[in-house]
C-alpha atoms as a PDB file:
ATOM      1  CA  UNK A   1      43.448  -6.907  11.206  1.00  0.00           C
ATOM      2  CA  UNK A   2      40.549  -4.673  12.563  1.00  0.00           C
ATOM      3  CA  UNK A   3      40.677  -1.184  12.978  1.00  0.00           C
ATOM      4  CA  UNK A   4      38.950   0.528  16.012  1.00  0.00           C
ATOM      5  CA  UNK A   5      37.025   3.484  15.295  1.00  0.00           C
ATOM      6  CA  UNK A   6      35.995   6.038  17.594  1.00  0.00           C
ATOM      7  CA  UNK A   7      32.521   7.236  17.406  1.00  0.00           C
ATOM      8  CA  UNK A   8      32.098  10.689  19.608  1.00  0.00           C
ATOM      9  CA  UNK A   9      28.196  11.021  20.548  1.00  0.00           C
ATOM     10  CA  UNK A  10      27.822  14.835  21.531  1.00  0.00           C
ATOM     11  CA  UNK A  11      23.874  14.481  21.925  1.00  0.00           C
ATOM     12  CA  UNK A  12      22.109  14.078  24.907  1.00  0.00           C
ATOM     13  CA  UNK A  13      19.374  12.156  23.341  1.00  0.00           C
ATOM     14  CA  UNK A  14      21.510   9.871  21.229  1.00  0.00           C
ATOM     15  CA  UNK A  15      23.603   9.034  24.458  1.00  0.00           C
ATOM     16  CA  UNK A  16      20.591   8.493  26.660  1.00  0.00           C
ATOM     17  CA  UNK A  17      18.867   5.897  23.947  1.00  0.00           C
ATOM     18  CA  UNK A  18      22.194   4.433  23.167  1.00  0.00           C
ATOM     19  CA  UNK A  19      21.941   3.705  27.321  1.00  0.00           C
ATOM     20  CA  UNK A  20      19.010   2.424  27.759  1.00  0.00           C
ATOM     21  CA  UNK A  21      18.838   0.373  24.899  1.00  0.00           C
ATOM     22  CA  UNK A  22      22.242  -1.294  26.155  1.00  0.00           C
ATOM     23  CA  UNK A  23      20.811  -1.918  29.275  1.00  0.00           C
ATOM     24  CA  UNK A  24      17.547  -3.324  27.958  1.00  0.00           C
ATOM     25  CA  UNK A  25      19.778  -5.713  25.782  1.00  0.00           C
ATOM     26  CA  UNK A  26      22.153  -6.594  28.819  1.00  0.00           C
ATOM     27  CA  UNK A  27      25.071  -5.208  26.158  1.00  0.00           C
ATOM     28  CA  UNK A  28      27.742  -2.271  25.894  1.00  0.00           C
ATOM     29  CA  UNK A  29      27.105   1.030  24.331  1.00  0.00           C
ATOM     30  CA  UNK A  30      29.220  -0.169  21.209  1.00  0.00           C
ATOM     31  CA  UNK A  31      26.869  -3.417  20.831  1.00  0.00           C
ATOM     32  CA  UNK A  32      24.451  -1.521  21.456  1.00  0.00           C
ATOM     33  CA  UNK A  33      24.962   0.699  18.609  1.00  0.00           C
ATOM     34  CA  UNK A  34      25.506  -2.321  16.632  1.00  0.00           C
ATOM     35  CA  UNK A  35      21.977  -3.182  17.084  1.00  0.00           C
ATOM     36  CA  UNK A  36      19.769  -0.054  16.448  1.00  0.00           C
ATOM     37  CA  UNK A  37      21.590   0.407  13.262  1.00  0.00           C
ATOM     38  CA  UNK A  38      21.444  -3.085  12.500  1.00  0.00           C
ATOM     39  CA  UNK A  39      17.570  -2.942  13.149  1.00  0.00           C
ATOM     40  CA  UNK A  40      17.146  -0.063  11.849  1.00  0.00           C
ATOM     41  CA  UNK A  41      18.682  -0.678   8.305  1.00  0.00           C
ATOM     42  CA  UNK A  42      16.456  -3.906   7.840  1.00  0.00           C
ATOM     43  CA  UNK A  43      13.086  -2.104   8.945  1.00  0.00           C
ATOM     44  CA  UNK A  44      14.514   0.426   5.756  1.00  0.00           C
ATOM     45  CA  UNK A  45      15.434  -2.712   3.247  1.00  0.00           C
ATOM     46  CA  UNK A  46      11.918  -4.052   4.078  1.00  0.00           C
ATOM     47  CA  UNK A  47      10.192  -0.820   3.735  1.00  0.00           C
ATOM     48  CA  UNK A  48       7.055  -0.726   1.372  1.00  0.00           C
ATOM     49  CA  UNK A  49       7.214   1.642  -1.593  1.00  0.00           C
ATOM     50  CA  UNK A  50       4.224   3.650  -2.547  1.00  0.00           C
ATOM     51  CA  UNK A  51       3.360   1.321  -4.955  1.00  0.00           C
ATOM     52  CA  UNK A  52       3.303  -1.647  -3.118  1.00  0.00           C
ATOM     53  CA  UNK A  53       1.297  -0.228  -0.497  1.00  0.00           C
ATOM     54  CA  UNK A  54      -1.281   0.792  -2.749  1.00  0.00           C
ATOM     55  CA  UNK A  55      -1.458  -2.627  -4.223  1.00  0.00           C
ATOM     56  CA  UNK A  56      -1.818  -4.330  -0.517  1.00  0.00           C
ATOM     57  CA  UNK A  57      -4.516  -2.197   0.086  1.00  0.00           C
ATOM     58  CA  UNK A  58      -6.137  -2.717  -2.774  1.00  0.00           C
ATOM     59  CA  UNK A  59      -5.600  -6.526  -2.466  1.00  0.00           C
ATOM     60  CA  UNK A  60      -7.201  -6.119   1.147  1.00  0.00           C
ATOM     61  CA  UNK A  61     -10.313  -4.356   0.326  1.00  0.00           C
ATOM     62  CA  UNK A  62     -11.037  -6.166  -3.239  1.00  0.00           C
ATOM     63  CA  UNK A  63     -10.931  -3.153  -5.075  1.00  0.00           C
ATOM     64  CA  UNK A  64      -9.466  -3.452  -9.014  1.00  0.00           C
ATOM     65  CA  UNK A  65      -8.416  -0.500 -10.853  1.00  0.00           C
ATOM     66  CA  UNK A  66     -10.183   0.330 -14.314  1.00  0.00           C
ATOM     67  CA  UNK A  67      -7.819   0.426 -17.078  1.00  0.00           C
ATOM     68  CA  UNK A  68      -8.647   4.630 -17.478  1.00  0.00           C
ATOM     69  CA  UNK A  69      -7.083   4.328 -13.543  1.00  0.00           C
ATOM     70  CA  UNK A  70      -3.905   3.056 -15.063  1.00  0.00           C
ATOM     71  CA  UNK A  71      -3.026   5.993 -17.707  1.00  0.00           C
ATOM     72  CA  UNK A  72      -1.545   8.800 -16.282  1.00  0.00           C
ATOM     73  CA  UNK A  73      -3.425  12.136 -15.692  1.00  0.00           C
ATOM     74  CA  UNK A  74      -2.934  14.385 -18.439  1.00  0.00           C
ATOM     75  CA  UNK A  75      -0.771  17.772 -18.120  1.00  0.00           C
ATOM     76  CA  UNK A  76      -3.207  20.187 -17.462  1.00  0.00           C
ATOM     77  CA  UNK A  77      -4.344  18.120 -14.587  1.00  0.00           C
ATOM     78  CA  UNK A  78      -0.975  18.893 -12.429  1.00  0.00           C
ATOM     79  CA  UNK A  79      -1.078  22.320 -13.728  1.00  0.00           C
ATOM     80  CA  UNK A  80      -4.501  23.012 -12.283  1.00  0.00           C
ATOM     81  CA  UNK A  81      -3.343  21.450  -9.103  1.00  0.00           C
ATOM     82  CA  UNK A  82      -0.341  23.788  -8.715  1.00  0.00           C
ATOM     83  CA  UNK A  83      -2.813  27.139  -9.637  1.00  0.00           C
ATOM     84  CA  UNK A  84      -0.772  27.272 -13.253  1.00  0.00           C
END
């Protein structure tokens, strides 16, 4: 048994995307929905992290860290940064 839920957009901006998109994709407002959020929570799942866009670029340019890169910066580094 499925349960309709009612979803109340109240913002202009969300209501005119919602539109367009619909009528780009030949769908209804609900599909439509359907889709950004569907789109939009893969583009998040596949998102790089920090790290792994640090290693891509590195991987693209040929450049190897030294094993002194790999040790964290000491204390006093971060507190000279933040003026401590």
């Amino acid at each position: 048994m499925e349960i309709e839920v009612t979803i109340n957009v109240t913002n202009k901006e969300a209501d005119t995307l919602t539109r367009k998109l619909a009528e780009m994709e030949g769908v209804g407002v609900t599909e439509a929905i359907v889709i950004a959020m569907r789109e939009a929570l893969e583009r998040r799942r596949n998102k790089e992290t920090p790290v792994e866009t640090a290693a891509r670029l590195r991987a693209e340019f040929g450049i190897q860290l030294s094993e002194s890169a790999r040790k964290p910066l000491p204390r006093s580094v971060y507190d000279e940064l933040s003026g401590e």
